[in-house]
C-alpha atoms as a PDB file:
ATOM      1  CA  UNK A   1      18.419  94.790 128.550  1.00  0.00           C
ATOM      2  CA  UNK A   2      18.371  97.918 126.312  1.00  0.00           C
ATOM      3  CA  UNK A   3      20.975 100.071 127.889  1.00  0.00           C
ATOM      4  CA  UNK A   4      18.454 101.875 130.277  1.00  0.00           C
ATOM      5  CA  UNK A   5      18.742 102.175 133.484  1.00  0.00           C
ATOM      6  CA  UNK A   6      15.534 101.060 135.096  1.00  0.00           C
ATOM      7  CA  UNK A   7      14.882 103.667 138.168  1.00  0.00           C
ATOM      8  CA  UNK A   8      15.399 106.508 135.712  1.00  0.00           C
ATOM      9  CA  UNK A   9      13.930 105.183 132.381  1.00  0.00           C
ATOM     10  CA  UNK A  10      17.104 107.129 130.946  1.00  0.00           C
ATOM     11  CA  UNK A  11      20.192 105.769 128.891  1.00  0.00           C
ATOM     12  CA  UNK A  12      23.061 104.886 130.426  1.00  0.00           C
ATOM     13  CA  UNK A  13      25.520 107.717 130.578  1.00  0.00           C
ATOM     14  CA  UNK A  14      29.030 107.345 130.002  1.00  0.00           C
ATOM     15  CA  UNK A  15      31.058 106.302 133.303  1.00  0.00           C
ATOM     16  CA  UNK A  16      34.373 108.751 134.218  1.00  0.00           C
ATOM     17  CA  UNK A  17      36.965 107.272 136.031  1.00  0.00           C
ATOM     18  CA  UNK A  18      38.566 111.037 136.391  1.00  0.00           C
ATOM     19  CA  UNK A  19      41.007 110.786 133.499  1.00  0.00           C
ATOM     20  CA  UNK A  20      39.130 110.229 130.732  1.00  0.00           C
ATOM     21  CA  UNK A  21      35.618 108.622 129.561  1.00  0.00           C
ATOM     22  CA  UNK A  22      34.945 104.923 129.141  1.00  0.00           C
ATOM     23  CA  UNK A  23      31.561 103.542 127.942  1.00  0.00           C
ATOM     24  CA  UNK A  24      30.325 100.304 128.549  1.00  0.00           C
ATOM     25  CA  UNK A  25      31.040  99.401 124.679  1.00  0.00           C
ATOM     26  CA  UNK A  26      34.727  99.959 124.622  1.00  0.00           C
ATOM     27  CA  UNK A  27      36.624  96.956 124.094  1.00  0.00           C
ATOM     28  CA  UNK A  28      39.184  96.375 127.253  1.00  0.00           C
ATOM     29  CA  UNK A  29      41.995  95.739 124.443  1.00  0.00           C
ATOM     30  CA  UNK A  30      41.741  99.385 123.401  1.00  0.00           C
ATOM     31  CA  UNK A  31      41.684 100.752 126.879  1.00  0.00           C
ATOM     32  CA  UNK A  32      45.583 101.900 127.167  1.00  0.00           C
ATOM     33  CA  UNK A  33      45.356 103.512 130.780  1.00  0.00           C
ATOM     34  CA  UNK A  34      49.084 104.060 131.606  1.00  0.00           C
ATOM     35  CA  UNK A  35      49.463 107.622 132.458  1.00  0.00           C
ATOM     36  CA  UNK A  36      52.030 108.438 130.515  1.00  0.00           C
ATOM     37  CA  UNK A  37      50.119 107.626 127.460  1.00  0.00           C
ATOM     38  CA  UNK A  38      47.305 109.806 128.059  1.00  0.00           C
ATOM     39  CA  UNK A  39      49.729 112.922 126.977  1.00  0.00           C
ATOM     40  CA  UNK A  40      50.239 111.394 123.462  1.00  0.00           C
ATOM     41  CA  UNK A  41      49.335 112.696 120.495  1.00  0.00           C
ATOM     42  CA  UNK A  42      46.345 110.804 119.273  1.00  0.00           C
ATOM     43  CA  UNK A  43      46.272 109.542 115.645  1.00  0.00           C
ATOM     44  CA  UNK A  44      43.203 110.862 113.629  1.00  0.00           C
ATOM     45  CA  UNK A  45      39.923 109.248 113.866  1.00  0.00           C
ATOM     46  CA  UNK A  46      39.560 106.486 111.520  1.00  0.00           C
ATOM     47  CA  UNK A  47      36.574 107.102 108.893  1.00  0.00           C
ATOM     48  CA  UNK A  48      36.657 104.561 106.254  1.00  0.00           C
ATOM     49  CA  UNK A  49      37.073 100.759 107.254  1.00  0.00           C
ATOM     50  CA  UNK A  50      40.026 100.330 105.541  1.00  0.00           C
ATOM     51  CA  UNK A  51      41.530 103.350 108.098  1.00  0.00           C
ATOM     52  CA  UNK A  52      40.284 100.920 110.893  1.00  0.00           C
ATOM     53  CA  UNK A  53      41.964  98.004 109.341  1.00  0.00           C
ATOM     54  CA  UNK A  54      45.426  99.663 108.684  1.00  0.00           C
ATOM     55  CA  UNK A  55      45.440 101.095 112.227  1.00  0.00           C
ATOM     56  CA  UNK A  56      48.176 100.458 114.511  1.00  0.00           C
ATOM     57  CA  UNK A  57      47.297  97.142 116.705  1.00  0.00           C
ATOM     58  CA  UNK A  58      46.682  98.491 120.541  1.00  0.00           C
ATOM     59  CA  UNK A  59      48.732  96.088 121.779  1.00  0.00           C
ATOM     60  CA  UNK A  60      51.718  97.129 119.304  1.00  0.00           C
ATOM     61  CA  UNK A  61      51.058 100.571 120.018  1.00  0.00           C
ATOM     62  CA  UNK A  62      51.699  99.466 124.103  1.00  0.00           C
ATOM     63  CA  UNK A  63      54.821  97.929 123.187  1.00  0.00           C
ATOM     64  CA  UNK A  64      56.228 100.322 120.905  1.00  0.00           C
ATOM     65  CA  UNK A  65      55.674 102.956 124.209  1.00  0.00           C
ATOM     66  CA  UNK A  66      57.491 100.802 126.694  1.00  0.00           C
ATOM     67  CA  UNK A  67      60.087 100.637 124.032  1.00  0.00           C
ATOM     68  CA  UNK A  68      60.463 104.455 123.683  1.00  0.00           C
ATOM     69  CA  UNK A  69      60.873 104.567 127.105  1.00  0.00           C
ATOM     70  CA  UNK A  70      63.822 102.352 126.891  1.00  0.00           C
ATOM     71  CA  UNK A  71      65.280 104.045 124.406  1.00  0.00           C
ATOM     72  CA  UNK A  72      64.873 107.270 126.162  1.00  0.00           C
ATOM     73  CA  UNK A  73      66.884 106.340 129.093  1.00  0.00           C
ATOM     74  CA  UNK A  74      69.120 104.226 126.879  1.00  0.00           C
ATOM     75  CA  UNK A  75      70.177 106.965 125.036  1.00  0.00           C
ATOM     76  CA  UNK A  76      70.731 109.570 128.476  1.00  0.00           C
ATOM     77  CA  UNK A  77      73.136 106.975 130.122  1.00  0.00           C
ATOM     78  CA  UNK A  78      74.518 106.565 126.623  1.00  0.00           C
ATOM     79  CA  UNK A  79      75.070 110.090 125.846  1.00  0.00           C
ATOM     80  CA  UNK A  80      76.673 110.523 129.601  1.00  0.00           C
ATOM     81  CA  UNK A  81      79.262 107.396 128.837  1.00  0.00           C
ATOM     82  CA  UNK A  82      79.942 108.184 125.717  1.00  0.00           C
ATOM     83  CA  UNK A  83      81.146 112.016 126.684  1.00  0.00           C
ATOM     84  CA  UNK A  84      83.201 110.468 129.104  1.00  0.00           C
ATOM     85  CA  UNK A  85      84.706 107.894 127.437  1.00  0.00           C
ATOM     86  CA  UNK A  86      85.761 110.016 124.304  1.00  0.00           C
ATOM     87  CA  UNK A  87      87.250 112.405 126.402  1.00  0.00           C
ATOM     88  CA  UNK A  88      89.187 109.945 128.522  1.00  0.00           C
ATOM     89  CA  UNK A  89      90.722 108.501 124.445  1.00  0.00           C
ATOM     90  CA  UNK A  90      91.138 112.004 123.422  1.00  0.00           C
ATOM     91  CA  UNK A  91      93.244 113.321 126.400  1.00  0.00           C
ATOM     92  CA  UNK A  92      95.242 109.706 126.486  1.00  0.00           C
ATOM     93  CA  UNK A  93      96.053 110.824 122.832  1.00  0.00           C
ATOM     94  CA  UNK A  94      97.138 114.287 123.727  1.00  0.00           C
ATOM     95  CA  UNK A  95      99.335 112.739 126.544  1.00  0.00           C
ATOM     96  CA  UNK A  96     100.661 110.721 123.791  1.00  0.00           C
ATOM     97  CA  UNK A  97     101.697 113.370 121.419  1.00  0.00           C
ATOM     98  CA  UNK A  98     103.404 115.180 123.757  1.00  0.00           C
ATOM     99  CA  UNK A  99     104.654 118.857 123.785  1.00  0.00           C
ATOM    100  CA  UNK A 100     106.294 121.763 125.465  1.00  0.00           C
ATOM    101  CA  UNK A 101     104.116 122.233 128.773  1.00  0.00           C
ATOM    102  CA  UNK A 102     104.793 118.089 129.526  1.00  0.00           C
ATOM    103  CA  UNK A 103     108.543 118.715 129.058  1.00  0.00           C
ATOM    104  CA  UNK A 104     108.933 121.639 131.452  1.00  0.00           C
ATOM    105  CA  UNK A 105     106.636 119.823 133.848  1.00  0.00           C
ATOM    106  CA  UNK A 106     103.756 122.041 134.275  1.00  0.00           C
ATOM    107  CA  UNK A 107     101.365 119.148 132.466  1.00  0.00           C
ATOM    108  CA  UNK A 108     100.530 116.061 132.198  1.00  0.00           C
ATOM    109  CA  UNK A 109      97.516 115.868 129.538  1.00  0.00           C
ATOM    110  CA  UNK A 110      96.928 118.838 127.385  1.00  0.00           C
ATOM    111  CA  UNK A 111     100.678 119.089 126.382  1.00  0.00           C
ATOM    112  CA  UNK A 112     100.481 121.703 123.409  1.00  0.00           C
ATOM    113  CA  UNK A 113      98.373 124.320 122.870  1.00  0.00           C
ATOM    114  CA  UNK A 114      97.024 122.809 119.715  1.00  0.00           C
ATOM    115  CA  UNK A 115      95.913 119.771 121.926  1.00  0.00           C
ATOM    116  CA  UNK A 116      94.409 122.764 124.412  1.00  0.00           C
ATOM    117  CA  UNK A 117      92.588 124.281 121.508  1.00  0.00           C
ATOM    118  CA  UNK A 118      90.904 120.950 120.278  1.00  0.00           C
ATOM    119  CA  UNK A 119      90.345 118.189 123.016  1.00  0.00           C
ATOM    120  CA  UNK A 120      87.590 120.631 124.780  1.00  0.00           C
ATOM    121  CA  UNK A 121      85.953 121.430 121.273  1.00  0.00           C
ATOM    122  CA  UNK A 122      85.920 118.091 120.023  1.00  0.00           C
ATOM    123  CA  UNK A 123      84.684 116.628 123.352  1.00  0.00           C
ATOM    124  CA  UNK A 124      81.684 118.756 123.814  1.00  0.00           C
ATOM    125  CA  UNK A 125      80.606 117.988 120.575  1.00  0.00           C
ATOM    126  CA  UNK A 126      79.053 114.810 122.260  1.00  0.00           C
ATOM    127  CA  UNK A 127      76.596 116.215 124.344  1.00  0.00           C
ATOM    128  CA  UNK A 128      75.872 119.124 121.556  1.00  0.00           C
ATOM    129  CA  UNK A 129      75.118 115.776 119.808  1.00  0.00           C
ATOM    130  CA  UNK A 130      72.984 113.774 122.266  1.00  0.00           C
ATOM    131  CA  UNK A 131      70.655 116.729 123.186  1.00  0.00           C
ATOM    132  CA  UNK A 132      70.599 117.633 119.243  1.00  0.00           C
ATOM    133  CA  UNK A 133      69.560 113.748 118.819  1.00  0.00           C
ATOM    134  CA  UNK A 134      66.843 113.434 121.505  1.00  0.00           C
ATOM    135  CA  UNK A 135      65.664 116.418 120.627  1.00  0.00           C
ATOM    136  CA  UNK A 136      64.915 114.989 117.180  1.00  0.00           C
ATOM    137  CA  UNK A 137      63.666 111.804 118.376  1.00  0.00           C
ATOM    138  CA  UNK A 138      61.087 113.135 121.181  1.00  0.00           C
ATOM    139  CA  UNK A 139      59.770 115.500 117.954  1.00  0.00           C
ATOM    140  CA  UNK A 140      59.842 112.395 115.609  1.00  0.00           C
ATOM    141  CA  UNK A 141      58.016 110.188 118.486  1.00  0.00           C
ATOM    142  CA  UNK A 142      55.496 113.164 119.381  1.00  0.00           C
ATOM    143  CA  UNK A 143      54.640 113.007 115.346  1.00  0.00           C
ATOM    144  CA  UNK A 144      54.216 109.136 115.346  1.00  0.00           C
ATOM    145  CA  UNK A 145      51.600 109.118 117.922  1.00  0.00           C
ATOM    146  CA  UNK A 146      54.425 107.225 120.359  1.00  0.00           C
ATOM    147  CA  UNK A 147      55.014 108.029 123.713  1.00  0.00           C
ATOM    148  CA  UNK A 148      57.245 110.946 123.569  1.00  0.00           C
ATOM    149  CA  UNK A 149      57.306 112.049 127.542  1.00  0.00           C
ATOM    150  CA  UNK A 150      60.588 110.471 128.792  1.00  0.00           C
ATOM    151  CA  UNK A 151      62.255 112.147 125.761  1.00  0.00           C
ATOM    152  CA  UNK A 152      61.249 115.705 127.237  1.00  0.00           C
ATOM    153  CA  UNK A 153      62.789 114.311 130.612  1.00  0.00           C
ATOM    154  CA  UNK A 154      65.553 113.299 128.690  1.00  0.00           C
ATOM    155  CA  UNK A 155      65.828 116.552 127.109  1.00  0.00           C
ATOM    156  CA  UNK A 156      66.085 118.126 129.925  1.00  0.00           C
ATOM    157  CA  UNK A 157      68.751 116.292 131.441  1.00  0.00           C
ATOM    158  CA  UNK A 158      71.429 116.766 128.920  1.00  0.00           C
ATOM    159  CA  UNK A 159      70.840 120.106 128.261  1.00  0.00           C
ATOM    160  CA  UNK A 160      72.364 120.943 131.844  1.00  0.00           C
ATOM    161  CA  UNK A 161      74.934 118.405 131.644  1.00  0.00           C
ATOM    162  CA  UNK A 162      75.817 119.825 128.249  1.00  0.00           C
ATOM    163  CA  UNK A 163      76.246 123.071 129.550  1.00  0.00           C
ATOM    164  CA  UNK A 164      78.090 121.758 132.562  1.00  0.00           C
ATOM    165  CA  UNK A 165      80.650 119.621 130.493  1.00  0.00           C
ATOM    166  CA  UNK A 166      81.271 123.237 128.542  1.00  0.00           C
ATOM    167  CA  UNK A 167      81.235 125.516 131.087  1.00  0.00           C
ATOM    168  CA  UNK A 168      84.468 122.982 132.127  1.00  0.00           C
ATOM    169  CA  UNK A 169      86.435 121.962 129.569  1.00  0.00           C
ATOM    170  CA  UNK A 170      86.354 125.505 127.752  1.00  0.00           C
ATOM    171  CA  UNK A 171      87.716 127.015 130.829  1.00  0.00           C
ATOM    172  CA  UNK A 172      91.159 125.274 129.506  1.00  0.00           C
ATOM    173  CA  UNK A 173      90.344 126.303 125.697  1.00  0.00           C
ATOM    174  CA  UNK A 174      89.946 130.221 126.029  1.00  0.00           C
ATOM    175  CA  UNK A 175      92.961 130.470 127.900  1.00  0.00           C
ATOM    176  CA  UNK A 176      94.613 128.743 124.997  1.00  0.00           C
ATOM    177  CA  UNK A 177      93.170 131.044 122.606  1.00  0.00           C
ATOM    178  CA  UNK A 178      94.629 133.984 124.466  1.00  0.00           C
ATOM    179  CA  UNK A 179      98.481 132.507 124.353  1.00  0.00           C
END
């Protein structure tokens, strides 16, 4: 055969499956057809062979995406714990120093106004933190040609919590600032 198709003496065109083109040459260990990896940035064209040879491996390249994936929720349900469980610490330590609202009764956490002032500051520097951090990862991902997607979804899931955990714990730090 010579790559023409016999009824129309023509060469073969290339076939479209709707997402992108595949021709009949392409090697089935290049063909990475997860959807999510269609959005990534694609490296530059090799040119010379030793750019082919020092390319990144296909199947490397498929396991370093499921892995950013990973890491992308890892670090949401991190970022979530983590808020909660420094907070939880921090206000056992403020019940632990004590102060003048827990000895006339009116408190049982935030006893001073000190501990008012600083326990919602220092706890919503976690989430400040976590959407700071993803926000540098999904940029450093998009750069290294790594799936970069559930970072944006990430992204955008800690930015609302991160308002939410503010909009709630300074509600007890500007009335302290006022006193």
């Amino acid at each position: 055969m010579n790559g023409r198709d016999p009824e129309t003496n023509s060469p073969q065109r290339p076939q479209s499956d709707g997402r992108r083109r595949r021709y009949f040459l392409d090697h089935p260990e290049n063909d990475l057809t997860a959807d999510a990896d269609f959005a990534n940035r694609r490296p530059p064209a090799p040119r010379t062979a030793e750019e082919v040879a020092s390319s990144t491996d296909p199947v490397l390249q498929a396991d370093r995406n499921t892995m950013s994936t990973r890491q992308a929720f890892t670090w949401l349900f991190g970022t979530i714990i983590a808020t909660v469980v420094v907070a939880y610490v921090l206000a056992w330590v403020a019940r632990l120093m004590g102060g003048p609202v827990c000895d006339a009764g009116d408190a049982l956490w935030l006893c001073s106004r000190s501990s008012q002032i600083w326990w919602p500051l220092v706890t919503s520097l976690v989430p400040a933190a976590g959407v700071i951090g993803c926000a540098i990862i999904m940029v450093r991902k998009l750069n290294s040609f790594t799936r970069w997607r559930p970072w944006m979804g990430v992204f955008w899931v800690l930015i609302p919590f991160a308002m939410m955990w503010m909009l709630q714990t300074w509600q007890i730090f500007i009335p302290a600032l006022t006193d």
